[in-house]
C-alpha atoms as a PDB file:
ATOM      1  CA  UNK A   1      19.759 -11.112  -4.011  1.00  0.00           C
ATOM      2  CA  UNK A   2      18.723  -8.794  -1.289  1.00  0.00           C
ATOM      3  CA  UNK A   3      14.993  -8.568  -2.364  1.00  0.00           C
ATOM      4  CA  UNK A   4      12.875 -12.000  -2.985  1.00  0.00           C
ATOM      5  CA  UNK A   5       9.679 -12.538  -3.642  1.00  0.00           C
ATOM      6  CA  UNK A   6       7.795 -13.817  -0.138  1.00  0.00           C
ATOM      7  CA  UNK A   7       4.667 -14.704   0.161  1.00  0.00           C
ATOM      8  CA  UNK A   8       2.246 -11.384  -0.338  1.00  0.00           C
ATOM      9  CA  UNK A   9       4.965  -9.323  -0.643  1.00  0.00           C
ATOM     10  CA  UNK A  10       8.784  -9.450  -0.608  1.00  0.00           C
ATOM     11  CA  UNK A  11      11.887 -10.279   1.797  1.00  0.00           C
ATOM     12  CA  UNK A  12      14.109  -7.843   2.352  1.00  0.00           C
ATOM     13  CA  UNK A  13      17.997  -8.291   3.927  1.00  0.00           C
ATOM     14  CA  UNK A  14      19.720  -5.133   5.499  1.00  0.00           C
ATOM     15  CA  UNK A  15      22.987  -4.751   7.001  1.00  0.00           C
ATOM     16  CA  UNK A  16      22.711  -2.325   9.571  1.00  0.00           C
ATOM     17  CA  UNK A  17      25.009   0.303  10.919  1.00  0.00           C
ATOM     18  CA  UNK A  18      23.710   1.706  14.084  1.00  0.00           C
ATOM     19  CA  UNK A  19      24.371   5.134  15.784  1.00  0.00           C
ATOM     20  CA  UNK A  20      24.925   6.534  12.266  1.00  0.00           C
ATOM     21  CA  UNK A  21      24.036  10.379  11.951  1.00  0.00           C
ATOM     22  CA  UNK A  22      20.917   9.643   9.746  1.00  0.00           C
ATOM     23  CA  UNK A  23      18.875   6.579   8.743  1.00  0.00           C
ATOM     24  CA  UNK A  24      19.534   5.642   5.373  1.00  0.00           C
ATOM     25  CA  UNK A  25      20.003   3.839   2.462  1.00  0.00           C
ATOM     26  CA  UNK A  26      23.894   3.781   1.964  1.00  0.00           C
ATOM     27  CA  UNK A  27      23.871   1.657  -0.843  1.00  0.00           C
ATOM     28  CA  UNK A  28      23.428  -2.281  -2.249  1.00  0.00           C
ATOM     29  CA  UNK A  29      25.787  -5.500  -2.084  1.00  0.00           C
ATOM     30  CA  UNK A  30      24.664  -8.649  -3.585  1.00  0.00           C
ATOM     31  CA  UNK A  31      23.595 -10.148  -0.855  1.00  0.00           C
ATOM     32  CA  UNK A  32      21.927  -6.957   1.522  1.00  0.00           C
ATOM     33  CA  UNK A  33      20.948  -3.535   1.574  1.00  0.00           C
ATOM     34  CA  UNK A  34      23.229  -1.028   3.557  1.00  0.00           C
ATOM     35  CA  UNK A  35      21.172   0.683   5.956  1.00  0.00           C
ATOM     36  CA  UNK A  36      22.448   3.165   8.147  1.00  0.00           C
ATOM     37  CA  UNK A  37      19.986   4.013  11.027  1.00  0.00           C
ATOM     38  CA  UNK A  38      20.287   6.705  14.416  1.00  0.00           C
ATOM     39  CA  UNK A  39      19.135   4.257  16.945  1.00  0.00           C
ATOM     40  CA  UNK A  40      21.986   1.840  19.090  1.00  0.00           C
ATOM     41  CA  UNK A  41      21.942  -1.442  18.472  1.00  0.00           C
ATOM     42  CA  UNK A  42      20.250  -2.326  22.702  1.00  0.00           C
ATOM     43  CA  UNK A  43      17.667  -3.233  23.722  1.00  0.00           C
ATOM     44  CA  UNK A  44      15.946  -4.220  19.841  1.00  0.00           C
ATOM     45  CA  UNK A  45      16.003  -0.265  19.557  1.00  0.00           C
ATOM     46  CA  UNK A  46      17.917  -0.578  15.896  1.00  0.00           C
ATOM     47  CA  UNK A  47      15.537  -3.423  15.037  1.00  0.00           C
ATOM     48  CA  UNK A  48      12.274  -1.200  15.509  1.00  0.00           C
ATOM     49  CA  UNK A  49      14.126   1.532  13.929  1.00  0.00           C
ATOM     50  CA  UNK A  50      15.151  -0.620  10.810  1.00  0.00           C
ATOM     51  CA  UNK A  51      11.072  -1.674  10.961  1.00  0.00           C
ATOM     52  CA  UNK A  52      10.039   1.953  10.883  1.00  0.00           C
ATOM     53  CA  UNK A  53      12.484   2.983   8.157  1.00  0.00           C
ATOM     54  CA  UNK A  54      11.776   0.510   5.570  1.00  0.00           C
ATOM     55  CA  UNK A  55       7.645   0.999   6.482  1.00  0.00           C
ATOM     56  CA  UNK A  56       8.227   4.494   6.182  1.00  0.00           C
ATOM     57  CA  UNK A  57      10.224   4.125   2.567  1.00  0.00           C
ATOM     58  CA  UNK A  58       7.902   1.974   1.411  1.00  0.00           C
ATOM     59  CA  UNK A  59       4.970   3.674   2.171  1.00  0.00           C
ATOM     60  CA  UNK A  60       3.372   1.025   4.266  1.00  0.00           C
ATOM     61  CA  UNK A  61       2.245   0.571   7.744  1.00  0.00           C
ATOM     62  CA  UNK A  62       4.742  -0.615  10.346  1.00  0.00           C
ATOM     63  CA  UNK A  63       2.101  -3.976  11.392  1.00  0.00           C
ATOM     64  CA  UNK A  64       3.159  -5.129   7.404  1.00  0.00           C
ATOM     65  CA  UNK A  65       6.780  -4.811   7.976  1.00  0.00           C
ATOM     66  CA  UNK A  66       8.104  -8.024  10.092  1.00  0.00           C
ATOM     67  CA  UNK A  67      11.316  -9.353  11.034  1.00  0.00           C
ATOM     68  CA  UNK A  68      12.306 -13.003  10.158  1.00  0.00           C
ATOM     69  CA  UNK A  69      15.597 -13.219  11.600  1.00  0.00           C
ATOM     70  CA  UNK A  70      18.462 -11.308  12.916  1.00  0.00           C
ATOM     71  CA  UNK A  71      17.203 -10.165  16.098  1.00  0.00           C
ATOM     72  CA  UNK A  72      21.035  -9.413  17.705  1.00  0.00           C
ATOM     73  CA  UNK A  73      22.869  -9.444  14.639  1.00  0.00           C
ATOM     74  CA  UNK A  74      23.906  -6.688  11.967  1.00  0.00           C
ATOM     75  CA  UNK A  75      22.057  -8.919   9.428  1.00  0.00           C
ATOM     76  CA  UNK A  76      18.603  -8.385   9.369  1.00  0.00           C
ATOM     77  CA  UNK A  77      15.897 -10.145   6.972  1.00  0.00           C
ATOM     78  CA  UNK A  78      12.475  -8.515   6.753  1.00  0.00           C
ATOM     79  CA  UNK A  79       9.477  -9.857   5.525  1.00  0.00           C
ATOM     80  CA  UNK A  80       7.057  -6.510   3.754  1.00  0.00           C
ATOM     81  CA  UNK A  81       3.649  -7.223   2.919  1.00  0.00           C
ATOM     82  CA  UNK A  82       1.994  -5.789   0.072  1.00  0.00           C
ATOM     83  CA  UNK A  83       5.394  -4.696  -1.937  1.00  0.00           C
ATOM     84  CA  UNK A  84       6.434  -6.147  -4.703  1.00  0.00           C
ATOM     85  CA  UNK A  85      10.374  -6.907  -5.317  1.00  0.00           C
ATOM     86  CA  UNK A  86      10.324  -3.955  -8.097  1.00  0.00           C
ATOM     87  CA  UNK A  87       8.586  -1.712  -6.020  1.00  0.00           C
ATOM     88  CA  UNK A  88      10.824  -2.709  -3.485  1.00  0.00           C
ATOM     89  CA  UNK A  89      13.805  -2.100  -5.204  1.00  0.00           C
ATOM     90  CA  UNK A  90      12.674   1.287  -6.951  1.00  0.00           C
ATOM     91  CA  UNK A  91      11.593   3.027  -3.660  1.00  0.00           C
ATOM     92  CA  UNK A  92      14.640   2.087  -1.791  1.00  0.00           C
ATOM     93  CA  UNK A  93      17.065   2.574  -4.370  1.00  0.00           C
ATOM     94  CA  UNK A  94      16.065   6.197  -5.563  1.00  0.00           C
ATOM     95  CA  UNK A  95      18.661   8.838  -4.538  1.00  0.00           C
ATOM     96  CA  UNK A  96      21.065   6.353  -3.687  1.00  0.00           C
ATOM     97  CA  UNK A  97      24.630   6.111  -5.176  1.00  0.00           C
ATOM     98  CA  UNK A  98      24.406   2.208  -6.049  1.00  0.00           C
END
């Protein structure tokens, strides 16, 4: 699953496609979100902007969105705090074609 339960919140894993036209959710796999963001993948540009995204869709500040691993790959987990997996799931799943 993409979305686990961690600690105070949830864990969230997101592929990333960088340099896209938007930043969006593109869709879910079994094991990670599709996220499609603006920002190149240099200098951690596309990791802040995958922070900022997901704080931003889940309506929380960026200091409780945190990266666990993935720092220079396309694979990306994130640990939220203060989301639960459903409300995870519901706010980044609406208006997507899953």
């Amino acid at each position: 699953m993409w979305c686990n339960a961690w600690k105070d919140g949830c864990a969230i894993t997101v592929k990333v496609t960088p340099k896209a036209s938007r930043n969006a959710v593109l869709g879910e796999e079994t094991e990670w979100l599709r996220v499609a963001l603006t920002a190149p993948p240099v200098d951690g540009k596309a990791n802040e902007a995958a922070r900022r995204f997901l704080a931003e869709s889940l309506s929380v500040s960026r200091s409780a969105v945190s990266l666990l691993s993935g720092q220079t790959a396309r694979l990306k987990r994130f640990a939220v705090a203060g989301v639960s997996v459903e409300q995870a799931k519901s706010l980044l799943l609406s208006g997507t074609a899953s």
